[in-house]
Protein backbone atom coordinates (compact mmCIF):
# COMPACT_ATOMS: atom_id res chain seq x y z
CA UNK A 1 120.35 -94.43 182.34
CA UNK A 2 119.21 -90.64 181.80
CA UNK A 3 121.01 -88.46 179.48
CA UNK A 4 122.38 -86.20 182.42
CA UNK A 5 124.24 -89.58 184.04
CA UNK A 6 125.78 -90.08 180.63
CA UNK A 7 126.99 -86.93 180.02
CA UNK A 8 128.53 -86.97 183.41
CA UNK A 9 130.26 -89.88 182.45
CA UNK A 10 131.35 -89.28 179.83
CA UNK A 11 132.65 -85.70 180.92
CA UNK A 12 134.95 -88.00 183.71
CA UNK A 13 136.17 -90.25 181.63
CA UNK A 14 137.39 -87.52 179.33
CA UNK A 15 138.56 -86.05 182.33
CA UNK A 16 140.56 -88.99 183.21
CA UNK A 17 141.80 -90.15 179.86
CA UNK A 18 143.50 -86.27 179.60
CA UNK A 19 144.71 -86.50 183.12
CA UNK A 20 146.56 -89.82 182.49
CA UNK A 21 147.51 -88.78 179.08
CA UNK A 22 149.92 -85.52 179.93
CA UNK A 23 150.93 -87.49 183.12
CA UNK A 24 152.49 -90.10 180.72
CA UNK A 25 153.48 -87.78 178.38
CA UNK A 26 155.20 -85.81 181.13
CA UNK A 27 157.55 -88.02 182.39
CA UNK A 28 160.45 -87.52 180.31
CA UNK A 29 159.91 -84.17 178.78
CA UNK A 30 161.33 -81.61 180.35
CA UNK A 31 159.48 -79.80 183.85
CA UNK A 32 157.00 -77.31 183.84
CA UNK A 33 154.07 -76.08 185.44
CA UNK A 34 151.17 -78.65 185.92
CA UNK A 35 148.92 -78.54 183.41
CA UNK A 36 145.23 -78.20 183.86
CA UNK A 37 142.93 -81.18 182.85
CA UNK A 38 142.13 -80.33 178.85
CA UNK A 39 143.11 -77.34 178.68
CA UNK A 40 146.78 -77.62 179.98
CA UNK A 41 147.99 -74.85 180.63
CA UNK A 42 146.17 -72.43 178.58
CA UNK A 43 144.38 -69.86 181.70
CA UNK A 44 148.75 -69.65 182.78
CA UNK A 45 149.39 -68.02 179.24
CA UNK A 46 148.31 -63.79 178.87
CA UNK A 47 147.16 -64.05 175.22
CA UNK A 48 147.70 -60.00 175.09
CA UNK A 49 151.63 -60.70 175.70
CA UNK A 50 152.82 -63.70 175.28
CA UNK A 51 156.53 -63.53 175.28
CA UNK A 52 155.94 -62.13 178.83
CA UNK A 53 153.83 -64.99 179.24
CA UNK A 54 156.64 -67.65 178.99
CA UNK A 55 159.08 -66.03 181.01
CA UNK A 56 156.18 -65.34 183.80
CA UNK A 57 153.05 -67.09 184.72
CA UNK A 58 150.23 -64.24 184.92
CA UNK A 59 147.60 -66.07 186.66
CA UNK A 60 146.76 -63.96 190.11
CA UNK A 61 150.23 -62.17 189.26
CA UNK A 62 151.47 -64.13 192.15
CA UNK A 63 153.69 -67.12 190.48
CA UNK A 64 157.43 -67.15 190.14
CA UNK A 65 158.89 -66.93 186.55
CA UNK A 66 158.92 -70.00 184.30
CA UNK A 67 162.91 -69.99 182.99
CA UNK A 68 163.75 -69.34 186.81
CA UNK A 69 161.89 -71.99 188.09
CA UNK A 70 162.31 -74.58 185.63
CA UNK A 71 165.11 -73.68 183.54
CA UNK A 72 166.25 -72.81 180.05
CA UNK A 73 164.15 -75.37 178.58
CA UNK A 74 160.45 -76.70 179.96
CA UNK A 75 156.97 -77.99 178.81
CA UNK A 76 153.86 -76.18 178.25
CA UNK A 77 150.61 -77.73 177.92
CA UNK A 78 148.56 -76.08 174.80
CA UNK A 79 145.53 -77.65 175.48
CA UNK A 80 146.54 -81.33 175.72
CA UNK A 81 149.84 -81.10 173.50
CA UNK A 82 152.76 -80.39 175.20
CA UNK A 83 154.94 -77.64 173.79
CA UNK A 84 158.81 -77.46 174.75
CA UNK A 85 159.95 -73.84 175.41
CA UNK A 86 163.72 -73.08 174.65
CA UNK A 87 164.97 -70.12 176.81
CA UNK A 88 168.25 -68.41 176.38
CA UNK A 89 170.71 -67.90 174.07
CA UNK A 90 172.68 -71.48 174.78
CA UNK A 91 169.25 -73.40 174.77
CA UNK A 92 168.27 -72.03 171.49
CA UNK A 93 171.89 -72.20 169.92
CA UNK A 94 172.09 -75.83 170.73
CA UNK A 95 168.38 -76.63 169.36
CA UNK A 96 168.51 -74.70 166.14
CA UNK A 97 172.34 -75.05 165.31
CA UNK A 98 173.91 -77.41 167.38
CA UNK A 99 171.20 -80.38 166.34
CA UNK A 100 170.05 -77.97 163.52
CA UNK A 101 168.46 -80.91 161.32
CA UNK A 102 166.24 -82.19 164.15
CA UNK A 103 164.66 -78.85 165.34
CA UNK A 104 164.64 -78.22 161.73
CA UNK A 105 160.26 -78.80 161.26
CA UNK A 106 157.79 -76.54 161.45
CA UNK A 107 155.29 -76.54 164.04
CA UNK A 108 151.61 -76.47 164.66
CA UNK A 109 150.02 -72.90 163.12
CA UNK A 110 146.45 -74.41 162.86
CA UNK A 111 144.90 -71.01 160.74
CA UNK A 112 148.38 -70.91 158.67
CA UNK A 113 147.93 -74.52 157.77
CA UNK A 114 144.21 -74.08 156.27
CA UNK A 115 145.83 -71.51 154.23
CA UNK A 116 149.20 -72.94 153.24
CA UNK A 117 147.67 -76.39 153.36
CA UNK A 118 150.89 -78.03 153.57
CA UNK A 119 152.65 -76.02 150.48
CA UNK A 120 155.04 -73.20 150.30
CA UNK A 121 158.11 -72.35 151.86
CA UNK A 122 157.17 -71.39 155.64
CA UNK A 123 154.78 -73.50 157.03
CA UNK A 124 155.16 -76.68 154.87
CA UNK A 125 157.73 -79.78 155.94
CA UNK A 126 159.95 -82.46 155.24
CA UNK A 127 160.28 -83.09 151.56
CA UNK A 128 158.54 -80.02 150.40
CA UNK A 129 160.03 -77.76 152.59
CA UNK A 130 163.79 -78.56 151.50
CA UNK A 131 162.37 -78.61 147.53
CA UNK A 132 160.51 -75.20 148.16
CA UNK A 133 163.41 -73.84 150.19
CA UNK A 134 166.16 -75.13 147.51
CA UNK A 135 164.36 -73.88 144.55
CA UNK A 136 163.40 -70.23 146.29
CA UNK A 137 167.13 -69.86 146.91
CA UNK A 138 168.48 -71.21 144.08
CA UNK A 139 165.69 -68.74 141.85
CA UNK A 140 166.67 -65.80 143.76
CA UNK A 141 170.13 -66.19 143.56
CA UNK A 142 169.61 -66.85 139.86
CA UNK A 143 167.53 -63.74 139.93
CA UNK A 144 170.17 -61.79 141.33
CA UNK A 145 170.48 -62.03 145.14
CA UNK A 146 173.49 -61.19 146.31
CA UNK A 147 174.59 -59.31 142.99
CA UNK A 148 174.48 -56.19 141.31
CA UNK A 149 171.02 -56.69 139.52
CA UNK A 150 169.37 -56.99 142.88
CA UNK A 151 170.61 -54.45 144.87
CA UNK A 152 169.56 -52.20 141.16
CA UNK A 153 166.23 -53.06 141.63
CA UNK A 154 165.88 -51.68 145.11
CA UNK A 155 168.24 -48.97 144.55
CA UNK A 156 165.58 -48.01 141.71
CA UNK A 157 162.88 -48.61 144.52
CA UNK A 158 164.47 -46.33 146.63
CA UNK A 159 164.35 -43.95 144.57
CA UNK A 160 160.85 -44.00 143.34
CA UNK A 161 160.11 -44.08 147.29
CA UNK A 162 161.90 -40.80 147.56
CA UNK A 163 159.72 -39.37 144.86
CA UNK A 164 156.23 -40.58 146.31
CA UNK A 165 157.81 -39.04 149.78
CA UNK A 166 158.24 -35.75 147.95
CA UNK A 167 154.92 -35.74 147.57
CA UNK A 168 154.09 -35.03 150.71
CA UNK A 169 155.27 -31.92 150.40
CA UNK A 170 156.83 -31.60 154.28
CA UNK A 171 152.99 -32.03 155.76
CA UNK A 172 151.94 -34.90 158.09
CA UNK A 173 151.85 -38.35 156.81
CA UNK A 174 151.12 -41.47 157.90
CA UNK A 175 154.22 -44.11 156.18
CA UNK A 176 152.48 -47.11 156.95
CA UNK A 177 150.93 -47.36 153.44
CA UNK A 178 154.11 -46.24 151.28
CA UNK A 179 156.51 -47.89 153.46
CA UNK A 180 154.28 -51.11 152.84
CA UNK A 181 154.45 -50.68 148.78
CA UNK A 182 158.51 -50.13 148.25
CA UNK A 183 159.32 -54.02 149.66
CA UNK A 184 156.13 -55.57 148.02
CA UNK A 185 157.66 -53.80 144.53
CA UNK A 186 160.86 -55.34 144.76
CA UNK A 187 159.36 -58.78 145.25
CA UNK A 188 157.18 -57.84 142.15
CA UNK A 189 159.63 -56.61 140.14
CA UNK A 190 161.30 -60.19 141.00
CA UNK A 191 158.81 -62.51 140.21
CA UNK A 192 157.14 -60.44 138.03
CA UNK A 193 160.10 -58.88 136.15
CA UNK A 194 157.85 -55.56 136.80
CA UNK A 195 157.72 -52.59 139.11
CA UNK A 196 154.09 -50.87 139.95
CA UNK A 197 153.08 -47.09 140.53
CA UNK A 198 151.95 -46.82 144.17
CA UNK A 199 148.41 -45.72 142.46
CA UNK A 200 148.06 -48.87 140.26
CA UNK A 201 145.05 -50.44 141.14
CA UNK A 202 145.75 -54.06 140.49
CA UNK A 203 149.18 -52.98 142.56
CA UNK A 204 146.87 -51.71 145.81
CA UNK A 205 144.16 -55.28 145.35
CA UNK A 206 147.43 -57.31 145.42
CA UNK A 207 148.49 -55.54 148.38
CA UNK A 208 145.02 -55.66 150.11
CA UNK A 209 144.66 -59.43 149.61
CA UNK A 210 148.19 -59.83 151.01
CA UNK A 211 147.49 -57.56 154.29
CA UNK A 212 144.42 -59.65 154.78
CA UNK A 213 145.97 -63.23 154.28
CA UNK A 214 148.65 -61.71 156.52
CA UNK A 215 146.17 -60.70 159.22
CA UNK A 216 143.57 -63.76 159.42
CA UNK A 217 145.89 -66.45 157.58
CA UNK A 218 142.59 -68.51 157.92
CA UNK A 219 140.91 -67.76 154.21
CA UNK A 220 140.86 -71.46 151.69
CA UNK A 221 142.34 -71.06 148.77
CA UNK A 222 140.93 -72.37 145.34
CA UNK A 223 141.80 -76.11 144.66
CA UNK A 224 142.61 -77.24 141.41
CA UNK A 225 141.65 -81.04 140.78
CA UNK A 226 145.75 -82.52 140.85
CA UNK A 227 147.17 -85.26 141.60
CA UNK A 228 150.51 -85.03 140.48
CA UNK A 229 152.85 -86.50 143.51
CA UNK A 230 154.74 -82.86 142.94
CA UNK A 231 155.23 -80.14 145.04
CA UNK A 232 155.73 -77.87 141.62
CA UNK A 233 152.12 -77.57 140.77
CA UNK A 234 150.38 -74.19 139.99
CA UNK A 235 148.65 -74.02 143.36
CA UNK A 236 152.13 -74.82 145.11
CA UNK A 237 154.14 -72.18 143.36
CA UNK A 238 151.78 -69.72 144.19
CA UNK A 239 151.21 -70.15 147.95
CA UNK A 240 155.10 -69.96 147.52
CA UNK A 241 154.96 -66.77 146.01
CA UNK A 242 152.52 -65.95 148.40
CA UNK A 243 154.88 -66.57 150.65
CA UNK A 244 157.41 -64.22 149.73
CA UNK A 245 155.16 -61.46 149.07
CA UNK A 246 153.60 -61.67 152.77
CA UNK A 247 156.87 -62.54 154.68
CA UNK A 248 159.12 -60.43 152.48
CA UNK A 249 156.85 -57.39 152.51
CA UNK A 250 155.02 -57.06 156.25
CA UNK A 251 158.46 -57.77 157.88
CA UNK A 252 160.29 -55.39 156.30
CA UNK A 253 157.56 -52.77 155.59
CA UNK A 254 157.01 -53.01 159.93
CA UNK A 255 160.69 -53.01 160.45
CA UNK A 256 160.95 -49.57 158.43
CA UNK A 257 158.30 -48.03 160.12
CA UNK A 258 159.74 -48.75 163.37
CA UNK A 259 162.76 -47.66 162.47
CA UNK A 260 161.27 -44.21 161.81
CA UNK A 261 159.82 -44.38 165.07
CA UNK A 262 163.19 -44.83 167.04
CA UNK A 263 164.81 -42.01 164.34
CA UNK A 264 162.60 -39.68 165.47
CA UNK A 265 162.80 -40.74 169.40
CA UNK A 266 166.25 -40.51 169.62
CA UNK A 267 167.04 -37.07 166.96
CA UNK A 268 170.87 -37.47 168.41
CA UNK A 269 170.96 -41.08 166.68
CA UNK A 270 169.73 -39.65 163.39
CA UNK A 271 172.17 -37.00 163.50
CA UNK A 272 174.74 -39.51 163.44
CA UNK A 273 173.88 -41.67 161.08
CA UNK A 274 172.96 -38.21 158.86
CA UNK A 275 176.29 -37.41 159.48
CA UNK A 276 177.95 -40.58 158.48
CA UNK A 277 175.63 -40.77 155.44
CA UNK A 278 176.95 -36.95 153.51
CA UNK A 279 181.13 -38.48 154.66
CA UNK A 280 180.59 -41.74 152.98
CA UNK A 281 177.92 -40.97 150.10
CA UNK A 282 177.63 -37.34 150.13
CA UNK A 283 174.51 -35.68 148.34
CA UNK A 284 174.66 -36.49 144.24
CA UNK A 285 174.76 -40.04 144.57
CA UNK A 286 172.63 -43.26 145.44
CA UNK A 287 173.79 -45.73 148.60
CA UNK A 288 174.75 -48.77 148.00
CA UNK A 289 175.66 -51.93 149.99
CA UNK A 290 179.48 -51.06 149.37
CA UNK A 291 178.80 -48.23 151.32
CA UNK A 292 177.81 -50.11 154.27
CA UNK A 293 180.88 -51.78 155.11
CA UNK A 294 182.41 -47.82 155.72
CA UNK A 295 179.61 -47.09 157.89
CA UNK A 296 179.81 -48.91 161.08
CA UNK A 297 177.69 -46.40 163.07
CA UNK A 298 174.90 -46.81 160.52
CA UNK A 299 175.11 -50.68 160.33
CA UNK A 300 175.51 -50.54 164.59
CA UNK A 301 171.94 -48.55 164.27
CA UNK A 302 170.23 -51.36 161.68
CA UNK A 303 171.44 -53.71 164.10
CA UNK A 304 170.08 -52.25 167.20
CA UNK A 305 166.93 -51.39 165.52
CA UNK A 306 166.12 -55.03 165.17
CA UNK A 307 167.39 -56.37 168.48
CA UNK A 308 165.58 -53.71 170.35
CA UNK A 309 161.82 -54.05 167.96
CA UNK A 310 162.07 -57.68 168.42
CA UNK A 311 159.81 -58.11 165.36
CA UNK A 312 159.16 -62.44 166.17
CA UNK A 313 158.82 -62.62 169.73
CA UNK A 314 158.71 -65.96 169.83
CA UNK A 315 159.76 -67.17 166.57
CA UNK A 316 157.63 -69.31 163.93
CA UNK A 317 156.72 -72.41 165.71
CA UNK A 318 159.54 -75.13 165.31
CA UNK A 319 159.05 -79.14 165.65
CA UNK A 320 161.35 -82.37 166.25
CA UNK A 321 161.94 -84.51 163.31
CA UNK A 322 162.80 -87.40 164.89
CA UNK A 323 162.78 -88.57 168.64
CA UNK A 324 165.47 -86.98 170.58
CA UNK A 325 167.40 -86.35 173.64
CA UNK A 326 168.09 -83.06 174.47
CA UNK A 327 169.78 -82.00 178.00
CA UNK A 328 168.79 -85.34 179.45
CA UNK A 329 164.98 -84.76 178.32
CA UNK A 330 163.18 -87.12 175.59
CA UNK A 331 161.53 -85.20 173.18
CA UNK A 332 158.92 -86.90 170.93
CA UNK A 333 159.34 -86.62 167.30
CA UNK A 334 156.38 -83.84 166.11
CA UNK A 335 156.22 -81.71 169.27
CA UNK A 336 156.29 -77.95 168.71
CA UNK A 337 158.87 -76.34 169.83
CA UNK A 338 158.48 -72.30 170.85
CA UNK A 339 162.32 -70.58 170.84
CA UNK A 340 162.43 -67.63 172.49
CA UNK A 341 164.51 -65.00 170.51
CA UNK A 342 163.17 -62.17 173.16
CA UNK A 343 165.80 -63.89 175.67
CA UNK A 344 168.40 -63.59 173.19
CA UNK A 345 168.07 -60.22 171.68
CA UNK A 346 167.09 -59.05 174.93
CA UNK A 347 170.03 -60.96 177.01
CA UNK A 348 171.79 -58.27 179.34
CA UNK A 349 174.84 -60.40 179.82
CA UNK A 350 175.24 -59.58 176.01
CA UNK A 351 173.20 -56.60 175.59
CA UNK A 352 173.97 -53.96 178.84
CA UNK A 353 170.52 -52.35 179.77
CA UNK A 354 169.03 -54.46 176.84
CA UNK A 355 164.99 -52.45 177.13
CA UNK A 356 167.15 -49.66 176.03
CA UNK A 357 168.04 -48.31 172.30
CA UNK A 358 171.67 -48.13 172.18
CA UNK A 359 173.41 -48.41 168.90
CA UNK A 360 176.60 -48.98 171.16
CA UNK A 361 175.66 -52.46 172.07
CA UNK A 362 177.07 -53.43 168.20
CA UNK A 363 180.33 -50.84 168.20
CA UNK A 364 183.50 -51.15 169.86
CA UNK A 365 186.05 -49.28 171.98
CA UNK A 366 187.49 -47.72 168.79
CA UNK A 367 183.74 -47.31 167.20
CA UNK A 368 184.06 -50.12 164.45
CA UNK A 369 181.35 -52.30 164.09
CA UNK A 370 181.12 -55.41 166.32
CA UNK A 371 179.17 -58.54 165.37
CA UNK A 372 177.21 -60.49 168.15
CA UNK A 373 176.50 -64.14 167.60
CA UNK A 374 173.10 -63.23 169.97
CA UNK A 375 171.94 -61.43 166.54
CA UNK A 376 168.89 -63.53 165.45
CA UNK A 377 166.13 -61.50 164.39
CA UNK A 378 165.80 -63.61 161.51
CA UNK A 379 166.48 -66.92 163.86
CA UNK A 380 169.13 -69.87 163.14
CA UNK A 381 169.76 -72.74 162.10
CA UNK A 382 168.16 -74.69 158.90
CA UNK A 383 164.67 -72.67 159.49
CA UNK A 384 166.47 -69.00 158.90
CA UNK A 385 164.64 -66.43 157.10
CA UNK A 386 165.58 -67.01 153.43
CA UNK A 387 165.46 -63.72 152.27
CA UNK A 388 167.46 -62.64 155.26
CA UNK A 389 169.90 -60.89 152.27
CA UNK A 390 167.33 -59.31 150.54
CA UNK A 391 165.68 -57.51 153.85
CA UNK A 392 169.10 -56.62 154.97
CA UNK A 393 169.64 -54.89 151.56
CA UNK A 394 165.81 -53.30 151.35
CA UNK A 395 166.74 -51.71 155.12
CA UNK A 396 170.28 -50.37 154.59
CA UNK A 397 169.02 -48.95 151.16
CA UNK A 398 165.54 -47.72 152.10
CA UNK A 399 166.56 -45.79 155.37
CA UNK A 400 169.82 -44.24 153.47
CA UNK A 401 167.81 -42.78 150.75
CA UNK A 402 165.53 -41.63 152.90
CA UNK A 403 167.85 -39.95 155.34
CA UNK A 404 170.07 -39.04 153.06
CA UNK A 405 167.05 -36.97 151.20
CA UNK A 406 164.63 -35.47 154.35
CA UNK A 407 165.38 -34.83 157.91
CA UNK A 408 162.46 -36.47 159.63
CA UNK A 409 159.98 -34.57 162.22
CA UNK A 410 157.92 -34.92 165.05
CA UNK A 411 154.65 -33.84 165.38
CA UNK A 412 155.23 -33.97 169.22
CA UNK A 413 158.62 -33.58 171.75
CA UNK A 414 160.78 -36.95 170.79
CA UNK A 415 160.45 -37.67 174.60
CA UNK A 416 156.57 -37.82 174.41
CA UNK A 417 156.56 -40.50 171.45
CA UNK A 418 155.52 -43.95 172.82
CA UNK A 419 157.58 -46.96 170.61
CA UNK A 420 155.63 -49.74 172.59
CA UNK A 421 154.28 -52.06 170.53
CA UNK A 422 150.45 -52.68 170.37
CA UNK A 423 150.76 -56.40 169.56
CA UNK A 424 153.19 -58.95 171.41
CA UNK A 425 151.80 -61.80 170.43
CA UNK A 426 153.35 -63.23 167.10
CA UNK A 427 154.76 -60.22 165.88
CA UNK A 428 155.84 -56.93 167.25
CA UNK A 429 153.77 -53.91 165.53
CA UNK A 430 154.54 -50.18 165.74
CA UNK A 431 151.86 -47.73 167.58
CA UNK A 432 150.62 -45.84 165.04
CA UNK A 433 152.18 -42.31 164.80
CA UNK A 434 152.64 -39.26 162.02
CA UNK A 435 155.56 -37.28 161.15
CA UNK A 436 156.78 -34.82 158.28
CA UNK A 437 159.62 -35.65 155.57
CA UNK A 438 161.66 -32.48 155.09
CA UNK A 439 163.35 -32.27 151.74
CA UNK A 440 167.30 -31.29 152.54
């Protein structure tokens, strides 16, 4: 038998073995389109945008819309694993809340795993997540989170931030780089009890090696020889640490710059929230999170600055703990699940014209604050963000000190700035722009 017959062979029987595998997988998950033979449903998915991808098939632009044909809740085919996509606020509610503990694993982030390997705090499960999630909360709140010694340390950032701003001296800057160092300094001055000038070199390495393990997530640690059964080992605190510093810092460093973005697209909404800023706080004084309860157009803004960046599409990639049956579906214990948070944030039965910035989707009649339980940029459930309090704090603080110190300019007409993002794919980035701080 020549090597050519073999290979054909061999190529069909693969052929067939994947065929009659996600057939027999399929029949009790939940519908979606057929898969392809290997490579599921892969050619179905634009990489470019793929929040737009789940909610519309883009191959030949001529197929209906996934939720709308199949529902809040249906099966993709990521190569030959199926993937359950969760659609809608109630679908995602009912996963991540509702039957919080079985939703509560993480999911399949192949380049995040090399680097993680297991450890840490967001890509790690079971046993060592709820040990590395327990002891990060319990150390931060021991650290401060939630009290006065906390919100000090970023107040202090703020400041410093305010100074390096100064600097600028009104001409045309590019944030990215300072609005990246002010969260990665709290997080030092919390684990390392110490704040760093923006100039310190072993201050901008850290932050390099963090941007790149951020961007590629792919590069192997160093391995020290261990074997204690112990998820408290040197190499284990530190890709927790790790952790922190990348989560903690790109989110919030991303989620200031496109706030300054939208400030400076919509002057009318800065004017406001300038406004509310010299009523409650005035000019000789620092913000802080007391303020923010007096301030509902300014909290409204936060809000809607979130909800509208959508800064995690699609979420970190979730998986079942056990076997279960959701909405008459069987779902197999281990299979990822992808929860949309686009459809929530983005839900115009909640939202009104939800593509559009409008701080008055979180006030009321009467202009007080209203809460929306369709508020999950940091998502739900067991799996939320755990330093959810301290990037609330870092955002109310940073962008009050700012705003109450410069007025913020264009380089170009406010109706001429672009705010769509350049990458939908795991996260939501800013288009690079410039813009001038003018001292008051």
């Amino acid at each position: 038998m020549g090597p050519v017959v073999v290979l054909v062979l061999g190529l069909s029987c693969l052929l067939l073995f994947s065929i009659w595998r996600q057939n027999s997988g399929r029949r009790k998950l939940p519908p979606g389109p057929t898969p392809f033979p290997i490579i599921g449903n892969t050619l179905q998915i634009d990489i470019k945008d793929i929040t737009k991808s789940l909610t519309k098939i883009s191959i030949f632009n001529i197929c209906p819309m996934f939720s709308k044909v199949y529902g809040p809740v249906f099966t993709l085919y990521l190569g030959m694993q199926p993937t359950v996509v969760l659609h809608g606020y109630e679908a995602v509610k009912e996963a991540l809340i509702d039957h919080g503990e079985e939703f509560s694993g993480r999911g399949r982030f192949p380049l995040a795993e090399k680097a993680n390997r297991g450890l840490g705090i967001i890509f790690s499960n079971g046993h060592t997540w709820r040990e590395m999630r327990c002891f990060s909360l319990m150390t931060l709140r021991n650290l401060g989170m939630g009290k006065r010694s906390i919100e000090e340390r970023v107040q202090e950032e703020a400041r410093c931030l305010v100074e390096e701003l100064r600097k600028t001296k009104g001409s045309p800057c590019d944030p990215t780089f300072i609005l990246g160092c002010a969260p990665c300094n709290v997080i030092c001055s919390i684990v390392f009890q110490n704040r760093f000038d923006y100039k310190d070199q072993n201050f901008l390495n850290m932050m390099k090696k963090f941007n790149d393990n951020v961007k590629i997530a792919s590069s192997p640690w160093i391995q020290e020889n261990h074997k204690e059964p112990s998820e408290f080992t040197n190499e284990g605190l530190t890709i927790l640490a790790t952790n922190l510093f990348g989560a903690e810092t790109e989110t919030t460093s991303t989620t200031l710059r496109y706030s300054l973005l939208l400030l400076l697209k919509h002057p009318q909404v800065t004017a406001k929230v300038k406004e509310e800023i010299d009523h409650v706080i005035g000019r000789h004084r620092s913000p802080c999170m007391q303020d923010r309860s007096q301030m509902p157009y300014t909290d409204a803004v936060l809000h809607e600055i979130q909800r509208y960046i959508d800064l995690v599409p699609m979420n970190v990639p979730h998986a079942v703990t056990r076997d279960i049956k959701f909405r008459d579906y069987i779902i197999p214990k281990g299979t990822t699940i992808l929860t949309s948070l686009t459809s929530v944030l983005h839900d115009p039965k909640e939202f009104p014209n939800p593509d559009k910035f409008d701080p008055g989707h979180f006030l009321d009649e009467s202009g007080n604050f209203k809460k929306s339980n369709y508020f999950m940029p940091f998502s739900a459930g067991k799996r939320i963000c755990a330093g959810e309090g301290l990037a609330r704090m870092e955002l109310f603080l940073f962008l009050t000190t700012i705003l109450q110190n410069f007025n913020l300019k264009s380089l170009v007409d406010p109706q001429d700035l672009d705010t769509t993002p350049v990458l939908n794919g795991f996260a939501s980035l800013p288009p690079a722009y410039k813009l001038c701080f003018i001292p008051v």
